[in-house]
C-alpha atoms as a PDB file:
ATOM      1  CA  UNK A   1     -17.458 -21.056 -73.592  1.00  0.00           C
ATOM      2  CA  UNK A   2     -21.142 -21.358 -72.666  1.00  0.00           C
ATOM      3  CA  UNK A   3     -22.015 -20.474 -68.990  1.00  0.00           C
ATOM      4  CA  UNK A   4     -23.234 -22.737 -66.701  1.00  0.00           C
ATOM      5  CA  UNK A   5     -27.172 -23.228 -65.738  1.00  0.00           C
ATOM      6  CA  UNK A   6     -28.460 -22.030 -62.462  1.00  0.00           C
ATOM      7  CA  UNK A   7     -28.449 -25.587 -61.431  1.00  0.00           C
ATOM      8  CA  UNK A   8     -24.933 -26.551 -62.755  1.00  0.00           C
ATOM      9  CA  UNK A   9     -22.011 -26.898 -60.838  1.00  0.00           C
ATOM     10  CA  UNK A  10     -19.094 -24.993 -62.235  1.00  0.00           C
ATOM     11  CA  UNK A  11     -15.491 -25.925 -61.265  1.00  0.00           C
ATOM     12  CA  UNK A  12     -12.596 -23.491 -60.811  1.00  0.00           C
ATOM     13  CA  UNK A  13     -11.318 -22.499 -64.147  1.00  0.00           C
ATOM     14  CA  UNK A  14      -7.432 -21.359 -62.953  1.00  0.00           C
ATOM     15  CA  UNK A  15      -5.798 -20.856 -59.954  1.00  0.00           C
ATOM     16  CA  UNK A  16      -7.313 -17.280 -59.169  1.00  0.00           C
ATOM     17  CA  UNK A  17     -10.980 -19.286 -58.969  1.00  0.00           C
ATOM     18  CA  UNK A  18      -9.428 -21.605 -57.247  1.00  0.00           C
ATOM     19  CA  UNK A  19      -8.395 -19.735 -54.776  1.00  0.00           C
ATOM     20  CA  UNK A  20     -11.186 -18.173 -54.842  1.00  0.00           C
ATOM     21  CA  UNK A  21     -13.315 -20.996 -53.898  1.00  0.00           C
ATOM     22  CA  UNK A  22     -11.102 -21.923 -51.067  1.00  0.00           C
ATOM     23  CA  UNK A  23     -11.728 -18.629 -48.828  1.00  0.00           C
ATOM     24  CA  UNK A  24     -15.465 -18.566 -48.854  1.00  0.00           C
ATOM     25  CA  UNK A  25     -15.962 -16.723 -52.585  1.00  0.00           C
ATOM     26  CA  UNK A  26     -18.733 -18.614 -54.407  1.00  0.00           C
ATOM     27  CA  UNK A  27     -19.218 -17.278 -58.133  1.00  0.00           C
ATOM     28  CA  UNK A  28     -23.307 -16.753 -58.834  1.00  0.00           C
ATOM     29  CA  UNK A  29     -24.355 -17.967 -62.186  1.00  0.00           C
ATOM     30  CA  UNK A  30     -27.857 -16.264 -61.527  1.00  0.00           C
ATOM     31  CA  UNK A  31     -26.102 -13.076 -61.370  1.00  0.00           C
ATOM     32  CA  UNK A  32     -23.529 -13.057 -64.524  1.00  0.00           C
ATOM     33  CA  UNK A  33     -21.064 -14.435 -63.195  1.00  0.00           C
ATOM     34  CA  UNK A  34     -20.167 -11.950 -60.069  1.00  0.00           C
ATOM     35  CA  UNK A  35     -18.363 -13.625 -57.224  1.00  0.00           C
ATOM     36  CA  UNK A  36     -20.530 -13.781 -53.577  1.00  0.00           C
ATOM     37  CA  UNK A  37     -19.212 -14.916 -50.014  1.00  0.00           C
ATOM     38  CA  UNK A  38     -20.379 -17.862 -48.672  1.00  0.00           C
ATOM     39  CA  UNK A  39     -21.874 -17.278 -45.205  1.00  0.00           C
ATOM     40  CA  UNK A  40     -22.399 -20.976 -44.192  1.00  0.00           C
ATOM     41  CA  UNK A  41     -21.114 -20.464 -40.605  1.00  0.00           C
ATOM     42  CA  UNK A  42     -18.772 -23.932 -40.818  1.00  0.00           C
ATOM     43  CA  UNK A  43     -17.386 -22.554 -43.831  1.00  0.00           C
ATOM     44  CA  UNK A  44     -16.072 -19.219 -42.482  1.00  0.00           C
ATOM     45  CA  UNK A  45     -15.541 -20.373 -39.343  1.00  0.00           C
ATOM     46  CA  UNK A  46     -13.044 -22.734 -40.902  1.00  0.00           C
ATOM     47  CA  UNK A  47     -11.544 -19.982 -43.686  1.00  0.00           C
ATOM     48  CA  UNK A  48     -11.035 -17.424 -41.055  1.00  0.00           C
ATOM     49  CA  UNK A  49      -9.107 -20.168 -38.719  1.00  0.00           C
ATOM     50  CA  UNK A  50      -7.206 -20.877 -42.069  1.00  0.00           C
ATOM     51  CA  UNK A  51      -6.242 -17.371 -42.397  1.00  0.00           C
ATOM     52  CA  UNK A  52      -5.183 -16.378 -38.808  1.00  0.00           C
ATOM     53  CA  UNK A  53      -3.281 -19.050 -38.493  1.00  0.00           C
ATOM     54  CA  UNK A  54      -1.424 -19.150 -42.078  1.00  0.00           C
ATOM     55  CA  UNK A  55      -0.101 -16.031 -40.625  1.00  0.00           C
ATOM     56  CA  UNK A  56       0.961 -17.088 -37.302  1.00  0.00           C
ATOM     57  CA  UNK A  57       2.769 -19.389 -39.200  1.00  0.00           C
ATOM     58  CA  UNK A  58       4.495 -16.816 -41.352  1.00  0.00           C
ATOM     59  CA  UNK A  59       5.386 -14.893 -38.442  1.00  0.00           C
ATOM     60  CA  UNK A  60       6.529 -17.810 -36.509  1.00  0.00           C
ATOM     61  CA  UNK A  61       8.944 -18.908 -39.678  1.00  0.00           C
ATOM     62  CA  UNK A  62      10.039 -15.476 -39.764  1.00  0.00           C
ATOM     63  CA  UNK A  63      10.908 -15.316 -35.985  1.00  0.00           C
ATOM     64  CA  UNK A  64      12.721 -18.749 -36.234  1.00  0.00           C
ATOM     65  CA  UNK A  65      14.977 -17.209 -39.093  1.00  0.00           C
ATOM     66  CA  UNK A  66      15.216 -14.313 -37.227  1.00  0.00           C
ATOM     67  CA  UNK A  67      16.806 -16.136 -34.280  1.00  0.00           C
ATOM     68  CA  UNK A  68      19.067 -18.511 -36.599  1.00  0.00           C
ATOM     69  CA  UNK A  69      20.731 -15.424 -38.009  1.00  0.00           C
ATOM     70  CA  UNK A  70      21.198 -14.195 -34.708  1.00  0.00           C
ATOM     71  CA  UNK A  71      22.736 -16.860 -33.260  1.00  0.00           C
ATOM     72  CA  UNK A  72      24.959 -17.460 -36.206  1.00  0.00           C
ATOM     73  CA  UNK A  73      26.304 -13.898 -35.735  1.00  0.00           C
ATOM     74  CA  UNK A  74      27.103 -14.620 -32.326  1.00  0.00           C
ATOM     75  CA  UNK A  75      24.291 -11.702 -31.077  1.00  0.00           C
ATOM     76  CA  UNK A  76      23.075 -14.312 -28.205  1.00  0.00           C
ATOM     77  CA  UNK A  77      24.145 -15.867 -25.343  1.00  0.00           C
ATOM     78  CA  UNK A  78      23.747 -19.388 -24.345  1.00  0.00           C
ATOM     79  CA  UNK A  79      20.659 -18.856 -22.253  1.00  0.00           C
ATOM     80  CA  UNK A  80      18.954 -16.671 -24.713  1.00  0.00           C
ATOM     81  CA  UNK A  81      20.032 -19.639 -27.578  1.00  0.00           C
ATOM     82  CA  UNK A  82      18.402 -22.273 -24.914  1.00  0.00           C
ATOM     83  CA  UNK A  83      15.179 -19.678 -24.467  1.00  0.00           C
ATOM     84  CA  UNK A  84      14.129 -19.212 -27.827  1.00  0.00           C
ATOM     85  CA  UNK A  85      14.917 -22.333 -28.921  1.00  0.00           C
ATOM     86  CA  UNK A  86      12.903 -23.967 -25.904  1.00  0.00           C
ATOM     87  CA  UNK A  87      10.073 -21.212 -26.852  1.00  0.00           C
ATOM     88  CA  UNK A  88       9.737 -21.490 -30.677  1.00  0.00           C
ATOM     89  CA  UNK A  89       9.576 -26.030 -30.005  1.00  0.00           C
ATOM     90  CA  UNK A  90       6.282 -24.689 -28.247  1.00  0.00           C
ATOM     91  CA  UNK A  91       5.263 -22.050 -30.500  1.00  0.00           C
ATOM     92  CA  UNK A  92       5.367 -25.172 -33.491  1.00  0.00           C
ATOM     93  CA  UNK A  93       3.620 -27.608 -30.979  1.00  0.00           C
ATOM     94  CA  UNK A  94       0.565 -25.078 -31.041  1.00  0.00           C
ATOM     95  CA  UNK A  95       0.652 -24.489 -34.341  1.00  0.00           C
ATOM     96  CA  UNK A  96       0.474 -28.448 -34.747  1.00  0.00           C
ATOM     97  CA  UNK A  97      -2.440 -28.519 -32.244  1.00  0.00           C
ATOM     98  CA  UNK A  98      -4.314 -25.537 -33.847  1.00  0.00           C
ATOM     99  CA  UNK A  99      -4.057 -27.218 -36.904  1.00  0.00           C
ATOM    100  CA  UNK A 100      -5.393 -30.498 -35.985  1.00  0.00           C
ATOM    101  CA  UNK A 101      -8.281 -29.122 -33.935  1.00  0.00           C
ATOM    102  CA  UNK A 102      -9.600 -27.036 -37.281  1.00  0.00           C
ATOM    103  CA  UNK A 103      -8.908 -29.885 -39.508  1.00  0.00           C
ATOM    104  CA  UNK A 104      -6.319 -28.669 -41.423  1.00  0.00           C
ATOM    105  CA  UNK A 105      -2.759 -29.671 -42.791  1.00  0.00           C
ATOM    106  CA  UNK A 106       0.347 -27.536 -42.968  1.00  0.00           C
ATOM    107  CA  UNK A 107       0.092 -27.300 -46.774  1.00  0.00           C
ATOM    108  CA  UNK A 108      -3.420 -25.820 -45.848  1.00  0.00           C
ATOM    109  CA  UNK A 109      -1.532 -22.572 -44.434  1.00  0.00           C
ATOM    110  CA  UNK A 110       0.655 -22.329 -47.690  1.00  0.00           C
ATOM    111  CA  UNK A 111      -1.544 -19.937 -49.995  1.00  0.00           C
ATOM    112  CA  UNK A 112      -0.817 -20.148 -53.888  1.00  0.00           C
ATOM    113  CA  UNK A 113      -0.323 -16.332 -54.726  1.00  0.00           C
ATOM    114  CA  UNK A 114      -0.645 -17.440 -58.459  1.00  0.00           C
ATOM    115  CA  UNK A 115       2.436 -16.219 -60.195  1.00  0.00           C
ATOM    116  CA  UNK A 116       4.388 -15.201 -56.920  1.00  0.00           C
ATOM    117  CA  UNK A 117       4.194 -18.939 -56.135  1.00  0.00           C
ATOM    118  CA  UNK A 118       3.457 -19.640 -52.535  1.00  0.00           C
ATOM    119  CA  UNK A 119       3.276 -17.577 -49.303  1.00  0.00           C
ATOM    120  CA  UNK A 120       5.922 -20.074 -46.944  1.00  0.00           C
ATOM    121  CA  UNK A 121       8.893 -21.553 -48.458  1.00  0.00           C
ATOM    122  CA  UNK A 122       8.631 -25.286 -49.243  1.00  0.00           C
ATOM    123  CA  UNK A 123      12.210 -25.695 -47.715  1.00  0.00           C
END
């Protein structure tokens, strides 16, 4: 496989470059191929939004679970059922506004770990 010229675009070969490419890492065919963060300001700005709140969201679907189980087991009384479920309806309404005001989608927080598949469950 020949590598690209410097003034070539080269597209992701496999999900790692992929991924890659979607947080910010650029790779630099001046400099044999070595990987280098893009610093454009919208770019990271956006990434790191797309980061902090993919794990809100894992928290958040791990406190909902959380809370399920509970209540299944009997652990919580009606006013602490009425609570969290009153309290985790808001949490999600942030999340949706968050998500709109960065510009992203819900299957934007759901990072591809490759062979681990992805980071939330697809329920």
């Amino acid at each position: 496989m020949s590598r690209p010229g410097p003034d070539e675009v080269r597209a992701p070969e496999g999900p790692e470059e992929e991924a890659r490419e979607g947080i910010g890492l650029r790779l630099d065919p001046a400099r044999s191929g070595q990987w280098r963060l893009n610093t454009d300001p919208e770019t990271v700005q956006r990434d790191l939004s797309r980061l902090v709140l993919t794990l809100v969201e894992l928290l958040r679907q791990l406190v909902e679970r959380q809370s399920i189980r509970r209540m299944e087991q009997g652990d919580l009384s009606d006013e602490q059922i009425e609570t969290l479920g009153l309290t985790l309806m808001r949490l999600e309404e942030a999340m949706t506004d968050l998500c709109d005001r960065f510009g992203l989608s819900p299957s934007d927080l759901n990072l591809d770990l490759g062979p681990l598949g992805t980071l939330l469950p697809t329920d």
